[in-house]
N, C-alpha and C. Protein backbone atom coordinates (compact mmCIF):
# COMPACT_ATOMS: atom_id res chain seq x y z
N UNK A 1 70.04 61.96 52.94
CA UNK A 1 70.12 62.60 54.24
C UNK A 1 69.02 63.65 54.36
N UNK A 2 68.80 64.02 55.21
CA UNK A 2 67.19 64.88 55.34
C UNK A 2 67.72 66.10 56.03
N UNK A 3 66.96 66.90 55.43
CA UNK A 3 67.32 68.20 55.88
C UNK A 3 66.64 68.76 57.07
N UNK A 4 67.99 69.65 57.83
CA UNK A 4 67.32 69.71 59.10
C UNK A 4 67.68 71.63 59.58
N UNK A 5 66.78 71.85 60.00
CA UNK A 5 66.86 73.58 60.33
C UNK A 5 66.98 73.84 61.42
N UNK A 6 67.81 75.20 61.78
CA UNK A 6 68.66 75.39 63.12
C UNK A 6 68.51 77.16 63.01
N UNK A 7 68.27 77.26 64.00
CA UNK A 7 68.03 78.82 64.27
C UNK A 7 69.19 79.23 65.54
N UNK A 8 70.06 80.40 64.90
CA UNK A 8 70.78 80.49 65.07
C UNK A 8 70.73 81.89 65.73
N UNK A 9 70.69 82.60 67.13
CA UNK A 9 70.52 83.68 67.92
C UNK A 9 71.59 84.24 68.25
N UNK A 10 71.58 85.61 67.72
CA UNK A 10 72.89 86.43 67.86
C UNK A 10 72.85 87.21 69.62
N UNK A 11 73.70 87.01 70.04
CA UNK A 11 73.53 88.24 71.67
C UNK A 11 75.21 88.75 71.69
N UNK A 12 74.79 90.05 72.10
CA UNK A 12 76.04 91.67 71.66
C UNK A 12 75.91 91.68 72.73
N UNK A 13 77.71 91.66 72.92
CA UNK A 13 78.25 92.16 74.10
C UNK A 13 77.62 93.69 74.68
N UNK A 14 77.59 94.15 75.85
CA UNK A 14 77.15 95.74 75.82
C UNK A 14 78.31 96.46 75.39
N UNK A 15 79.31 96.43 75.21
CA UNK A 15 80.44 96.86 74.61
C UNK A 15 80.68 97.18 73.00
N UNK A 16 79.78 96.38 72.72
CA UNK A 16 79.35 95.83 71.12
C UNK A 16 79.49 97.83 70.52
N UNK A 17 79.61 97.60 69.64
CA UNK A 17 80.40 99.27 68.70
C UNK A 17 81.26 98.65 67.47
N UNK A 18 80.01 99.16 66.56
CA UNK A 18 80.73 99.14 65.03
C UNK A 18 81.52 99.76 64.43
N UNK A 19 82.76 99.72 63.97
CA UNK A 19 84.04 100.22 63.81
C UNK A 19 83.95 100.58 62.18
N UNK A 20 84.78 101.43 62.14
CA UNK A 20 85.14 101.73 60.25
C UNK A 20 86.43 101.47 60.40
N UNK A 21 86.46 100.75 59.29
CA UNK A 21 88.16 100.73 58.77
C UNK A 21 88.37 100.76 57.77
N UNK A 22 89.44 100.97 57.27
CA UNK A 22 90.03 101.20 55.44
C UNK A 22 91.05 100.34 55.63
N UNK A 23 91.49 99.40 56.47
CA UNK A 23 92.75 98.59 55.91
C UNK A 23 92.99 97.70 56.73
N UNK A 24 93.44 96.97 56.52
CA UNK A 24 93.75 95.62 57.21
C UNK A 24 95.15 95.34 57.29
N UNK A 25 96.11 94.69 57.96
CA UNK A 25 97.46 94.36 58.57
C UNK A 25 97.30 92.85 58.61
N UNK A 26 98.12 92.13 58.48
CA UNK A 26 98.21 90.57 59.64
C UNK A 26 98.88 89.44 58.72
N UNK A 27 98.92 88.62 58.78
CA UNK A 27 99.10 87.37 58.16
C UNK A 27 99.30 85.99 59.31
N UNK A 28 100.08 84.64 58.89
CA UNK A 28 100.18 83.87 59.65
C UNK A 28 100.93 84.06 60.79
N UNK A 29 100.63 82.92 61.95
CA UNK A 29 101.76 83.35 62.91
C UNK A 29 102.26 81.52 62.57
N UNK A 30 102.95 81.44 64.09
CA UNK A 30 103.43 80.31 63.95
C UNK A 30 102.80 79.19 64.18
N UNK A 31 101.65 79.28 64.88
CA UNK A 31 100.57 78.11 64.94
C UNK A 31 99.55 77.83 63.94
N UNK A 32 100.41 78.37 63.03
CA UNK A 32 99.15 77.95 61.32
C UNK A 32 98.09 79.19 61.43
N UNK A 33 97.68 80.29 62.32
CA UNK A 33 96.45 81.14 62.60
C UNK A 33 96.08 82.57 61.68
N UNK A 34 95.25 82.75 61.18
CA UNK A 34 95.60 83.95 60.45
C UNK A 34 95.20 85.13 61.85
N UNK A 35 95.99 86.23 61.71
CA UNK A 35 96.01 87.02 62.05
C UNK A 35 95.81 88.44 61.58
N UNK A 36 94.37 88.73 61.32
CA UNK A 36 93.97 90.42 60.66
C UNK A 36 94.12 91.44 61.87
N UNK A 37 94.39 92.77 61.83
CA UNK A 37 94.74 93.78 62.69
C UNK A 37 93.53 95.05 61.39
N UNK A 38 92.77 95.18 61.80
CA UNK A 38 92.04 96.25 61.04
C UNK A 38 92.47 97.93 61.85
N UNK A 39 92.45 98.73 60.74
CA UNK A 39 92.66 99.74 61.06
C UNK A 39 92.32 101.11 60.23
N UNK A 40 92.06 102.17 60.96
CA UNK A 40 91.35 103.17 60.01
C UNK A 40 93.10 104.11 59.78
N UNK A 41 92.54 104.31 58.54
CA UNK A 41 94.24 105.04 58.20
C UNK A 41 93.64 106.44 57.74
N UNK A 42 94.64 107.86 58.30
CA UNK A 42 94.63 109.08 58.14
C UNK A 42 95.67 109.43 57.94
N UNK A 43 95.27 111.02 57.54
CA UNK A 43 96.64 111.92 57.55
C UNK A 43 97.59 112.02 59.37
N UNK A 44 98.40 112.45 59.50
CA UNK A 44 98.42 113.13 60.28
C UNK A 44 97.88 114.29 60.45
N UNK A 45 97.66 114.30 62.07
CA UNK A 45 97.11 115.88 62.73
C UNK A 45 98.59 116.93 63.19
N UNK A 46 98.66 117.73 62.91
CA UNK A 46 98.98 119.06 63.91
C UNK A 46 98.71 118.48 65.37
N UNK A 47 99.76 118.90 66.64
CA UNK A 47 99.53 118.90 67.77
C UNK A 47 98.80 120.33 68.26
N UNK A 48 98.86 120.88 67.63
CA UNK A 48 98.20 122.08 67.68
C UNK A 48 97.98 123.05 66.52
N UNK A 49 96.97 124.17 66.50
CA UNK A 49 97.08 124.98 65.29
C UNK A 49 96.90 126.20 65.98
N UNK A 50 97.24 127.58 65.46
CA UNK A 50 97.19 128.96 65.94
C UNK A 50 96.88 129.75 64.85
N UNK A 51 95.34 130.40 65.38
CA UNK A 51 95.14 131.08 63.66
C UNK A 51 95.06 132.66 64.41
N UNK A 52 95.06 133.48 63.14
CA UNK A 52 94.67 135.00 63.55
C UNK A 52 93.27 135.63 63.33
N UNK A 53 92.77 135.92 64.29
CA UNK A 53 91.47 136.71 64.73
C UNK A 53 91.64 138.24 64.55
N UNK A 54 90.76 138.44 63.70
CA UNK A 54 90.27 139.49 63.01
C UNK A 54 89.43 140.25 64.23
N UNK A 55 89.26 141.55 64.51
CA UNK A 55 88.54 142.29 65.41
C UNK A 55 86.68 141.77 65.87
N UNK A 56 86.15 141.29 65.32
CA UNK A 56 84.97 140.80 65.29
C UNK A 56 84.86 139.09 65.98
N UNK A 57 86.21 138.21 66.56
CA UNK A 57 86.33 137.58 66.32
C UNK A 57 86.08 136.62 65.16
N UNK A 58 86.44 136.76 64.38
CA UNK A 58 86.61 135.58 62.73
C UNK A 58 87.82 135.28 62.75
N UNK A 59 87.95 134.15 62.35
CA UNK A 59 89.12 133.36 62.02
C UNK A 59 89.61 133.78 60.46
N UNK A 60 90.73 134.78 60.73
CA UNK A 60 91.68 135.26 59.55
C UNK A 60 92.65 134.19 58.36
N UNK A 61 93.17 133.64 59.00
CA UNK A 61 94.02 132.57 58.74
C UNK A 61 94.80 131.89 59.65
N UNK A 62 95.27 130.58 59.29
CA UNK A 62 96.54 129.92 60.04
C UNK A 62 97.58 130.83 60.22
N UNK A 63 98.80 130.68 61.37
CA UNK A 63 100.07 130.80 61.37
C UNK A 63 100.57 130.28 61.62
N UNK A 64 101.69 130.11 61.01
CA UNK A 64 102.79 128.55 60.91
C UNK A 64 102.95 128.24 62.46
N UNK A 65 103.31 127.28 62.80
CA UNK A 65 103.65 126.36 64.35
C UNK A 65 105.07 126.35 63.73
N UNK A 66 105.84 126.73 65.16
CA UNK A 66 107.19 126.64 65.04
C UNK A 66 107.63 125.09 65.58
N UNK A 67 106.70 124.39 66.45
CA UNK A 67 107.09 123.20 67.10
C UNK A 67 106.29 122.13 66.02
N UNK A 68 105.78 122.15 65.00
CA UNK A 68 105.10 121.07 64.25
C UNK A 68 106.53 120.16 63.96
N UNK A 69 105.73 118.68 63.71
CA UNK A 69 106.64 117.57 63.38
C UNK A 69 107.26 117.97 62.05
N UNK A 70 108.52 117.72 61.44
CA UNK A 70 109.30 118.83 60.68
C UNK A 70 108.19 117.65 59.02
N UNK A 71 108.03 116.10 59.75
CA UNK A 71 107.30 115.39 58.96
C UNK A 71 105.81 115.62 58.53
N UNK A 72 105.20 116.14 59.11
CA UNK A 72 103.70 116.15 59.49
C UNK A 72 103.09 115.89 58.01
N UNK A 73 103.37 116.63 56.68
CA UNK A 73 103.05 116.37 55.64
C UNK A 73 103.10 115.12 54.93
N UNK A 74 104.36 114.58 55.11
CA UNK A 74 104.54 112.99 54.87
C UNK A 74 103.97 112.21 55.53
N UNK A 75 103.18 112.76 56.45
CA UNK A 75 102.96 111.45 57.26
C UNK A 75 101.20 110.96 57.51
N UNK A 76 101.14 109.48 57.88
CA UNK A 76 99.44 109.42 58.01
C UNK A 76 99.63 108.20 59.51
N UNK A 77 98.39 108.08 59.68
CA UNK A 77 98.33 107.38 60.95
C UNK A 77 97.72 106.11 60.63
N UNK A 78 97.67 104.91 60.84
CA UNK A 78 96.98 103.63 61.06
C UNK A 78 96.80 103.29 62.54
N UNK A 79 95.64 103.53 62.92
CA UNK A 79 94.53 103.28 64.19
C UNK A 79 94.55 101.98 64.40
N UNK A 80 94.79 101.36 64.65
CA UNK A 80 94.63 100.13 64.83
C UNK A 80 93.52 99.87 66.53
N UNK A 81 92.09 100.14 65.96
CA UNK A 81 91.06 99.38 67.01
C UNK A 81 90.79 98.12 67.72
N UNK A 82 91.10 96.82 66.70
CA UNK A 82 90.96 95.98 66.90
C UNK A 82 91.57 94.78 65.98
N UNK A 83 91.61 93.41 66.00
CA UNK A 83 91.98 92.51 65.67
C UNK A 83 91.45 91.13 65.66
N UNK A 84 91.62 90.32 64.71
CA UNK A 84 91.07 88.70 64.80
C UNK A 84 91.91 88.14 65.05
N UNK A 85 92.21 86.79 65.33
CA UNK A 85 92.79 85.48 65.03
C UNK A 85 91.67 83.96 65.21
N UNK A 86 91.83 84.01 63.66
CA UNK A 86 91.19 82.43 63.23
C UNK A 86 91.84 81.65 62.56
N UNK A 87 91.40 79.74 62.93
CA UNK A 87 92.12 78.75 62.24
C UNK A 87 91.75 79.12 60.72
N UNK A 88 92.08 77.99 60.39
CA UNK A 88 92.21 78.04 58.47
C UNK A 88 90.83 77.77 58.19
N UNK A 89 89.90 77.00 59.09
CA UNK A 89 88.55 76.50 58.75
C UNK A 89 87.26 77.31 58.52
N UNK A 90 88.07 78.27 59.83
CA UNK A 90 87.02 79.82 59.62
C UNK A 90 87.02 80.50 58.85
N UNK A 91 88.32 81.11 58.55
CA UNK A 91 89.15 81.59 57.59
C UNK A 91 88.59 81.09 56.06
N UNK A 92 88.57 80.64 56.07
CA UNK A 92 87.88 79.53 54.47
C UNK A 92 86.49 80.02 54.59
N UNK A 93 85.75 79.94 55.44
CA UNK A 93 84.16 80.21 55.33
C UNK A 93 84.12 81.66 55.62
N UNK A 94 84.95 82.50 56.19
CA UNK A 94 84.58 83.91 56.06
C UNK A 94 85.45 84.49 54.53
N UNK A 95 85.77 83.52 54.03
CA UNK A 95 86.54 83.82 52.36
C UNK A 95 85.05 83.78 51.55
N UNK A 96 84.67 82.57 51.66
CA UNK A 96 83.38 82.34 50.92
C UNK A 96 81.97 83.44 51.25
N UNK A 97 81.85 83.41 52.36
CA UNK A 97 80.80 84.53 52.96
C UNK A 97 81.15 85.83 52.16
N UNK A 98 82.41 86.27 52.10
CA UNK A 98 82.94 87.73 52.00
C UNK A 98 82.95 87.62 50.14
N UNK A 99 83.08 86.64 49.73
CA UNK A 99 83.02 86.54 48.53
C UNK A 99 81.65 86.41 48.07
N UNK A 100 80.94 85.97 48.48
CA UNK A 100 79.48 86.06 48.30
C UNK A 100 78.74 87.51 48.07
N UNK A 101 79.25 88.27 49.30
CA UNK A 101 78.68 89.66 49.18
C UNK A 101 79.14 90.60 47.97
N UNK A 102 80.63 90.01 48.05
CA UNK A 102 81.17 90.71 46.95
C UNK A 102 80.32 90.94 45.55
N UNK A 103 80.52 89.48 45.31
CA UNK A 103 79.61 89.50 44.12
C UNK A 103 78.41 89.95 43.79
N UNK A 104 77.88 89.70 44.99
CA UNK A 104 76.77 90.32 44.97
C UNK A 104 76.27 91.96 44.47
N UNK A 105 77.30 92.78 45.61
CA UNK A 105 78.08 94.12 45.21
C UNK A 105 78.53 94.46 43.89
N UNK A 106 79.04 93.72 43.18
CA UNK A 106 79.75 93.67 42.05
C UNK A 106 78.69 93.63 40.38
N UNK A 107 77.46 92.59 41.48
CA UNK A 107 76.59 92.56 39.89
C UNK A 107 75.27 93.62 40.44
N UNK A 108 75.27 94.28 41.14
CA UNK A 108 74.31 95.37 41.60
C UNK A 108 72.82 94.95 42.31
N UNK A 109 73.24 93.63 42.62
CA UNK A 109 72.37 93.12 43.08
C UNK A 109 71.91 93.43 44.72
N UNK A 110 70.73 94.03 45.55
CA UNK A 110 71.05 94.61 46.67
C UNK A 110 70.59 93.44 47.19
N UNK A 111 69.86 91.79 46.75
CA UNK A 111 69.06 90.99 47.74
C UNK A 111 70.40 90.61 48.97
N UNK A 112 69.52 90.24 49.80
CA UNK A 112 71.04 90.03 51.18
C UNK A 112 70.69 87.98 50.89
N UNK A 113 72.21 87.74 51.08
CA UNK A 113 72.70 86.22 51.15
C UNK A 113 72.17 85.87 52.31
């Protein structure tokens, strides 16, 4: 069979915005599809904070919030920006792709696949 070359042109939505995430959510649904939900995960915030000002204006210290969530320490947030759903076929070739880089990553190699 003879080999044949195909050039392949990327075009970004104007919407297009690269996201950070630390974690991923999802699995199958019922039509065989995988389903990833990416999301950046934090602490929780304070709805507010109230500190004390020193005569010069400087910030002295915090003072406790009487209305904070009684949880706020236990707790963190998952953002959830965005989401996929792909068949198993894609799914398989973005396994291999993602595994590719890995390794790549892994043996300190910086050439790009």
């Amino acid at each position: 069979m003879k080999s044949t070359k195909v050039k392949c042109k990327y075009v970004f939505d104007e919407d297009y915005n690269t996201k950070y995430v630390n974690g991923a959510q999802g699995g199958v649904n019922v039509q065989g599809e995988i389903i990833i939900n990416f999301y950046l995960e934090r602490h929780a915030l304070p709805k507010s904070q109230t500190f004390k000002i020193d005569e010069i204006g400087a910030v002295q210290e915090e003072l406790p919030e009487e209305a904070e969530p009684i949880d706020l320490n236990q707790s963190f947030i998952r953002y959830i920006q965005n989401g996929v759903i792909m068949n198993y076929a894609v799914a398989k070739q973005i396994h291999i792709w993602l595994g590719k880089h890995l390794e790549t990553l892994e043996n300190g190699n910086e050439k790009k696949i």
